[in-house]
C-alpha atoms as a PDB file:
ATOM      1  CA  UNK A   1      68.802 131.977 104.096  1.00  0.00           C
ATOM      2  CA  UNK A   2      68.242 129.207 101.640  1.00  0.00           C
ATOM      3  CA  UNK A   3      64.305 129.925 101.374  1.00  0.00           C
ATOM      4  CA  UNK A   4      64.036 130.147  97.504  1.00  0.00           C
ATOM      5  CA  UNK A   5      66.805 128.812  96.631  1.00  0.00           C
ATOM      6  CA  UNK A   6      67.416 125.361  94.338  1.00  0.00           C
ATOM      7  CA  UNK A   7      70.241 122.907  95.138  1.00  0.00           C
ATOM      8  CA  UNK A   8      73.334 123.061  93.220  1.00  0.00           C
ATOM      9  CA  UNK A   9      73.174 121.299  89.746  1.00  0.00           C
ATOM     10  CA  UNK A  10      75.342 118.491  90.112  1.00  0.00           C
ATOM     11  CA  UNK A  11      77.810 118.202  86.663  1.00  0.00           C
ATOM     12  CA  UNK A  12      77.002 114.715  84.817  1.00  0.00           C
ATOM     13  CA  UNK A  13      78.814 111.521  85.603  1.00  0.00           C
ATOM     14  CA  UNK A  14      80.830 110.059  82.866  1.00  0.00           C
ATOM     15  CA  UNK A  15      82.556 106.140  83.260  1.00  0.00           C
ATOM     16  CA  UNK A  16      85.595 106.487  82.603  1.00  0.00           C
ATOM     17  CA  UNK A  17      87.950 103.234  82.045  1.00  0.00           C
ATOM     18  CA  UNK A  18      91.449 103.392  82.610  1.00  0.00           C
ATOM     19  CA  UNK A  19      94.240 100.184  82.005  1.00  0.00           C
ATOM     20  CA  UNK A  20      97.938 100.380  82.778  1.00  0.00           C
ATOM     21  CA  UNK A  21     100.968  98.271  82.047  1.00  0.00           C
ATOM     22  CA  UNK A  22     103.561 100.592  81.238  1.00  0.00           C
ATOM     23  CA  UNK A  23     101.830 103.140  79.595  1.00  0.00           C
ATOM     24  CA  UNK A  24      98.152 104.768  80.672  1.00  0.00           C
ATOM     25  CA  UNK A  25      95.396 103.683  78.758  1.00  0.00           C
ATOM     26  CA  UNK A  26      91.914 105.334  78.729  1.00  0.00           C
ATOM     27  CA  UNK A  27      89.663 102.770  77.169  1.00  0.00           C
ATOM     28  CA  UNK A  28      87.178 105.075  74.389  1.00  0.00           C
ATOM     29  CA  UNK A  29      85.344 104.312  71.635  1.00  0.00           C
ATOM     30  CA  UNK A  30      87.701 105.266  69.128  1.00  0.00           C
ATOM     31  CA  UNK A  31      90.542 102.595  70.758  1.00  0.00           C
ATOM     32  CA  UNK A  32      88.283  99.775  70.589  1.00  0.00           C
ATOM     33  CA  UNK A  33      88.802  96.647  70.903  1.00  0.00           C
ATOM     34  CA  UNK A  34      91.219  97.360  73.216  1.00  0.00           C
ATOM     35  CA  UNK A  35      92.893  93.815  73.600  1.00  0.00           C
ATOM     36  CA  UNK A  36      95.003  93.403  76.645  1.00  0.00           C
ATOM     37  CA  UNK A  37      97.245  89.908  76.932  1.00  0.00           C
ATOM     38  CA  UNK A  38      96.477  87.737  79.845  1.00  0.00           C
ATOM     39  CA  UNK A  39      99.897  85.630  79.152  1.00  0.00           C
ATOM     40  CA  UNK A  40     101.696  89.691  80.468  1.00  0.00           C
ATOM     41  CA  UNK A  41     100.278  89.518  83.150  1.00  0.00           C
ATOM     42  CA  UNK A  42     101.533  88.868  86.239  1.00  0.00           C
ATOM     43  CA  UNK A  43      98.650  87.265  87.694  1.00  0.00           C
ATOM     44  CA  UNK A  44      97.377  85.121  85.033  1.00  0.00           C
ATOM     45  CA  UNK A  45     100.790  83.860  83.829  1.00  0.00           C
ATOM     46  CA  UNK A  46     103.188  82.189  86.497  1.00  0.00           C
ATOM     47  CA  UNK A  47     106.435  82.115  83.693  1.00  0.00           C
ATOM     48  CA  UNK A  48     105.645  85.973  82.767  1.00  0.00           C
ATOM     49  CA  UNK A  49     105.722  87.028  86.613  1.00  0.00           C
ATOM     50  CA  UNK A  50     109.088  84.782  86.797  1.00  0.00           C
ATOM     51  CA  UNK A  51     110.752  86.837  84.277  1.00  0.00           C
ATOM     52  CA  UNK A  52     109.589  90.189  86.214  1.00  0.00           C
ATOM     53  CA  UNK A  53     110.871  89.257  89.289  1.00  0.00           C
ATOM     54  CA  UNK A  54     114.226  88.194  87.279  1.00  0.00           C
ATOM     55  CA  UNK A  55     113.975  91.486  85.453  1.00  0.00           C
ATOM     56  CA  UNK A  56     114.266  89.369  82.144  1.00  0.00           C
ATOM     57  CA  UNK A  57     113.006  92.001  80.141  1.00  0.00           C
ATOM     58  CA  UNK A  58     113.334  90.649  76.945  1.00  0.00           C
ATOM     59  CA  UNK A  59     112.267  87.619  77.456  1.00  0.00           C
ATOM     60  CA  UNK A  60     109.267  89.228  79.242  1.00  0.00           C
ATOM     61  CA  UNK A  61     108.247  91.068  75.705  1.00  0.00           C
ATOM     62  CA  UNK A  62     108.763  88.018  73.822  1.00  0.00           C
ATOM     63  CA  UNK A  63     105.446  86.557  75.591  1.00  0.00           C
ATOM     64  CA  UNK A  64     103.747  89.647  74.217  1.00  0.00           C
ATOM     65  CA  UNK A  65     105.225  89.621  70.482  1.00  0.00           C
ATOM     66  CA  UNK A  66     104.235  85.910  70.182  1.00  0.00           C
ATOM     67  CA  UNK A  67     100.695  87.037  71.284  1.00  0.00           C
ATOM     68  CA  UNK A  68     100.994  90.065  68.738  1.00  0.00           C
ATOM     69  CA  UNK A  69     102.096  87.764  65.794  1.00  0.00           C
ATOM     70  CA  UNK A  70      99.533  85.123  66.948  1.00  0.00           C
ATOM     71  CA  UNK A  71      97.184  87.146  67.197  1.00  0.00           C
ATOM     72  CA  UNK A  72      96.165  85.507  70.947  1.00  0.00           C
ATOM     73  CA  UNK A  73      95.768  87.242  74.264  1.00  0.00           C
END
């Protein structure tokens, strides 16, 4: 049955990067730098993951608008 046959072409691979906080974020060329802040994350930051867990919201986003006006991550 398969005598002269060829093997399926198989479609090309792309990378694809993909970061989430609140919103999806495919990483592209035409969004870069993307800069992502360490200090919101819940990992890297023991005070940020604090306010999470205390649902402090708004002194959660604080830590990111200093980094924003700072310019830091």
């Amino acid at each position: 049955m398969i005598r002269g046959k060829r093997p399926r072409a198989l479609p090309g691979r792309t990378h694809r990067a993909y970061y989430s906080g609140i919103e999806l974020v495919e990483a592209e060329d035409t969004n870069r730098p993307l800069l992502v802040g360490e200090r919101t994350n819940v990992i890297g930051s023991r005070l940020f993951k604090n306010l999470v867990a205390a649902e402090k919201w708004e002194e959660a986003t604080d830590i990111a608008r200093r980094q924003v006006r700072t310019g830091r991550t």
